[in-house]
N, C-alpha and C. Protein backbone atom coordinates (compact mmCIF):
# COMPACT_ATOMS: atom_id res chain seq x y z
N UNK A 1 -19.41 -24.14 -58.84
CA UNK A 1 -19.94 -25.16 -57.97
C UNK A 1 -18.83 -26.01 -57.37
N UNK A 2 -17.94 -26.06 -58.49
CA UNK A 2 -16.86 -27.57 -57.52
C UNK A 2 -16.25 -26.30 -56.41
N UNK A 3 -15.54 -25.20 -56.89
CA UNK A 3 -14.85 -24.19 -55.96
C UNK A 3 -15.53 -24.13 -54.85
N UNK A 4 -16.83 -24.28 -54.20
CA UNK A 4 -17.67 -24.47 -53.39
C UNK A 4 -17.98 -25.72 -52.90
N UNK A 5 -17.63 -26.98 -53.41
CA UNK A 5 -17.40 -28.35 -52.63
C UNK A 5 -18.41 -28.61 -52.88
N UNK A 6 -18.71 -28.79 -54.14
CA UNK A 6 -20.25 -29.31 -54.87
C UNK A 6 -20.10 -29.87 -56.34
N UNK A 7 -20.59 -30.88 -55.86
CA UNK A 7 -20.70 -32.30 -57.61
C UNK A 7 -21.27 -31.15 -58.71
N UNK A 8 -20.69 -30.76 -59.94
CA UNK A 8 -21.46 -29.76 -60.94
C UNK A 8 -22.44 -30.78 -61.38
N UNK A 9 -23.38 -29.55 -61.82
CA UNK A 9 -24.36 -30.69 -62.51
C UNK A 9 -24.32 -29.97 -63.94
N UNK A 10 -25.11 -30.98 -64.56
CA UNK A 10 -25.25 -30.47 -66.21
C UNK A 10 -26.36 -30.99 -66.62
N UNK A 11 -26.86 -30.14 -67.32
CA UNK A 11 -28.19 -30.52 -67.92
C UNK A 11 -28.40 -31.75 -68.95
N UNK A 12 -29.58 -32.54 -68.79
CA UNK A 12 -29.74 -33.63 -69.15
C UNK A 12 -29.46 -33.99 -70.48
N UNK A 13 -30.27 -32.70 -71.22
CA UNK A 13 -30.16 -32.73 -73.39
C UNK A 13 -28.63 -32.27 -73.40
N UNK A 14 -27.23 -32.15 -72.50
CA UNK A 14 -25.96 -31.85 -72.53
C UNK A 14 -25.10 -33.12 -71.99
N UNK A 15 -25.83 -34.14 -71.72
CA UNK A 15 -25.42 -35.74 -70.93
C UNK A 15 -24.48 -36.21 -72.04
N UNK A 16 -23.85 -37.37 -71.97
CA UNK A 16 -23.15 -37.94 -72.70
C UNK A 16 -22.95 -38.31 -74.11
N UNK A 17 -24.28 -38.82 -74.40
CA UNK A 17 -24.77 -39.02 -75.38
C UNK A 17 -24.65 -37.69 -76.62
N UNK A 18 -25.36 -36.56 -76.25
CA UNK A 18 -24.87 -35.46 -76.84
C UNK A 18 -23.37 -35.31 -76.90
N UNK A 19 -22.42 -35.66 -76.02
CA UNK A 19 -21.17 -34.86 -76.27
C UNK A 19 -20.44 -36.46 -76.98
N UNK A 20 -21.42 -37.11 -77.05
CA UNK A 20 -20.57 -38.51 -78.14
C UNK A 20 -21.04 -37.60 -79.41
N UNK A 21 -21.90 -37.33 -79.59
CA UNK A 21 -22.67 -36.96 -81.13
C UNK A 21 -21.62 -35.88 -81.68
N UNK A 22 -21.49 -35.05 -80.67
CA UNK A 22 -20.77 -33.47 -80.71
C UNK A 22 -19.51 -33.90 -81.02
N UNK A 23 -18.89 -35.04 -80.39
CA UNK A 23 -17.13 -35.04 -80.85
C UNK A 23 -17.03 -35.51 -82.24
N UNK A 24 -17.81 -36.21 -82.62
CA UNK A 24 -17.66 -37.09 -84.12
C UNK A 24 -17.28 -35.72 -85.15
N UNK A 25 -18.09 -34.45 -84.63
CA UNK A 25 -17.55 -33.55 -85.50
C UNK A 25 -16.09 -33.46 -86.21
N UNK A 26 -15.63 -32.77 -85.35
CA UNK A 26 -14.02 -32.18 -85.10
C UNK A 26 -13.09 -33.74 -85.40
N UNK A 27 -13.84 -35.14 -85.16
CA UNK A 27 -12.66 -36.16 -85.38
C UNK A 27 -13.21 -36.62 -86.91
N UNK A 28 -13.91 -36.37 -87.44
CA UNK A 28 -14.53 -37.25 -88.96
C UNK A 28 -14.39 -36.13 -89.59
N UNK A 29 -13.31 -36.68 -90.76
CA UNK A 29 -12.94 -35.38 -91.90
C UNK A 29 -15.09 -35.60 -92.57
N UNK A 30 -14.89 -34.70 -93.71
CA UNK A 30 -15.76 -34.20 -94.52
C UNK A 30 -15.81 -34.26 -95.97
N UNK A 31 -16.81 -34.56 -96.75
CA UNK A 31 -16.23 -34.88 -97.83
C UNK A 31 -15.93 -33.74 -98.67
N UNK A 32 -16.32 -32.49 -98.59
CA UNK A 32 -15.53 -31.38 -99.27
C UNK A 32 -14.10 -30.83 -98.58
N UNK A 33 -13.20 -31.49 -97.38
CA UNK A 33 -12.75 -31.18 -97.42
C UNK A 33 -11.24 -31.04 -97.78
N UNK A 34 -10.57 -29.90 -97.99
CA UNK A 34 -9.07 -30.46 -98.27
C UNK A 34 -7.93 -30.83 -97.61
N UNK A 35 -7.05 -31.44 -98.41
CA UNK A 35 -6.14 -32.49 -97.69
C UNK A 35 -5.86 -31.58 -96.95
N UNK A 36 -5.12 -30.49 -96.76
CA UNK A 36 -4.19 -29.53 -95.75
C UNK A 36 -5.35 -29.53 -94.45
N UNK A 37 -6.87 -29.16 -95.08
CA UNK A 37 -7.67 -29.27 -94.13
C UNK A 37 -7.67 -29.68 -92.59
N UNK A 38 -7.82 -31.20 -93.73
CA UNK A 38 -7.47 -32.54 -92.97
C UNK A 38 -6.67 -32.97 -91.84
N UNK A 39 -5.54 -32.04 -92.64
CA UNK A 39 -3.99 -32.18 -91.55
C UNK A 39 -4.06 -31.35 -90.54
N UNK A 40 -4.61 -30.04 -90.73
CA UNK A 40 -5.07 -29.18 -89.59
C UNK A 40 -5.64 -29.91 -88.15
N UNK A 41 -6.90 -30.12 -89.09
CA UNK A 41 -7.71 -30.81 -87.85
C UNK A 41 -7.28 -31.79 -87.25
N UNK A 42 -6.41 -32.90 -88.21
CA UNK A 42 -5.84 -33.57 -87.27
C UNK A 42 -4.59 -33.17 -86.36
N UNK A 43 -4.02 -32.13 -86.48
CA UNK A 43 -3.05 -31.72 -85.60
C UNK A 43 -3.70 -31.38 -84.21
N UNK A 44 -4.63 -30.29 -85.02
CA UNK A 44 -4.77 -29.90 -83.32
C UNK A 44 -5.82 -30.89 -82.74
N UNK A 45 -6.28 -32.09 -83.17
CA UNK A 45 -6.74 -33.02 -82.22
C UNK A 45 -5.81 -33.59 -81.73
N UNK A 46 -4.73 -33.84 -81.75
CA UNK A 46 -3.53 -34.94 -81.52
C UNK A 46 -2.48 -33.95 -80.48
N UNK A 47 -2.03 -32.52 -80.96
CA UNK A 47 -1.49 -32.12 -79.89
C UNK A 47 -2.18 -31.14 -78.99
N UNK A 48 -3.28 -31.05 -78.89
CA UNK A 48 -4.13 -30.57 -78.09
C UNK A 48 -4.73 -32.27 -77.09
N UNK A 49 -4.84 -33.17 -77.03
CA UNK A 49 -5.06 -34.19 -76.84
C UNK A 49 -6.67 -34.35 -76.25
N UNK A 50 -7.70 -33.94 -77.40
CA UNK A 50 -8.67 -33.77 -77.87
C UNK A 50 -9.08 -34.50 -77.56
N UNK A 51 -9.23 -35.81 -78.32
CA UNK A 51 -10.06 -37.48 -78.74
C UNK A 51 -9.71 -37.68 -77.25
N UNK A 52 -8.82 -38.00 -76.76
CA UNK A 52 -8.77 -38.21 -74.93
C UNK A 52 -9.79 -37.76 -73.99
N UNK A 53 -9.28 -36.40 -74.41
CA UNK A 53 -10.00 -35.53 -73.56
C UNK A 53 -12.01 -35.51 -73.20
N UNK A 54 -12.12 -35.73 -74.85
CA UNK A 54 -13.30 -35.81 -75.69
C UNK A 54 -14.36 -37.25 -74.66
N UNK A 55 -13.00 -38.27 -74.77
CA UNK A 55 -13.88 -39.83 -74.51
C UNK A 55 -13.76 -39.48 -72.35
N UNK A 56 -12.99 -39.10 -72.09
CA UNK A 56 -12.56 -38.87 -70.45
C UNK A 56 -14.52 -38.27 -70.20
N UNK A 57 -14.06 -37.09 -70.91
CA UNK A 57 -15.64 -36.51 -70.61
C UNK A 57 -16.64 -37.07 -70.67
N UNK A 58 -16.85 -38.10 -71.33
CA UNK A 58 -18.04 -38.74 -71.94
C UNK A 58 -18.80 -40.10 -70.89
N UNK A 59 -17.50 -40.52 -70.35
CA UNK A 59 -17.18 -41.36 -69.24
C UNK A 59 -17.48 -41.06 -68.19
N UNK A 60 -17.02 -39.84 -67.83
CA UNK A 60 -17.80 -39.06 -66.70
C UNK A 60 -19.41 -38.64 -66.33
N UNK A 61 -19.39 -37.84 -67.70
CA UNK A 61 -20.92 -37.83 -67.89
C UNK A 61 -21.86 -39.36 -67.98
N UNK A 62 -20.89 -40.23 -68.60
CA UNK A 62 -21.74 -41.67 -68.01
C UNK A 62 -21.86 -41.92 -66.88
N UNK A 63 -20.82 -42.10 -65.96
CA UNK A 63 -21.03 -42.69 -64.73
C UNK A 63 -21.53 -41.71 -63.49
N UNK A 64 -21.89 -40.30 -64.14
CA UNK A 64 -23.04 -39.36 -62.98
C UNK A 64 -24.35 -39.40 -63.37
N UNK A 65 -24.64 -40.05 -64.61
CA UNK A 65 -25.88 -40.31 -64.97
C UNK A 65 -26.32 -41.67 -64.20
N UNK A 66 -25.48 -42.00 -63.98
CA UNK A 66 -25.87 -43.85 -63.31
C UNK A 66 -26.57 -43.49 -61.80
């Protein structure tokens, strides 16, 4: 759609709100899990620049819902 010069759209139960719910995953350790785990996930949120990326989207999807 954008390659064609058109606003994408996204479905409503996929709006912001869902992709706030959806990131808490991948950024909130777990309580079974282990430390190395831990360090994993936090790597590749940090040099993948995830949590950014994560809240940018969320922002967006707010202000096309408006």
């Amino acid at each position: 759609m954008v390659e064609d010069g058109q606003d994408p759209s996204m479905p409503e139960r996929y709006g912001w709100r869902f992709l706030r719910a959806a990131a808490s995953r991948p950024t909130t350790a777990r309580a079974q899990e282990t430390a190395q785990h831990v360090l994993m996930r936090e790597a590749i949120m940090k040099t993948r620049g995830l949590a950014e990326r994560l809240r940018t989207a969320q922002e967006a999807l707010r202000e096309s819902a408006s």
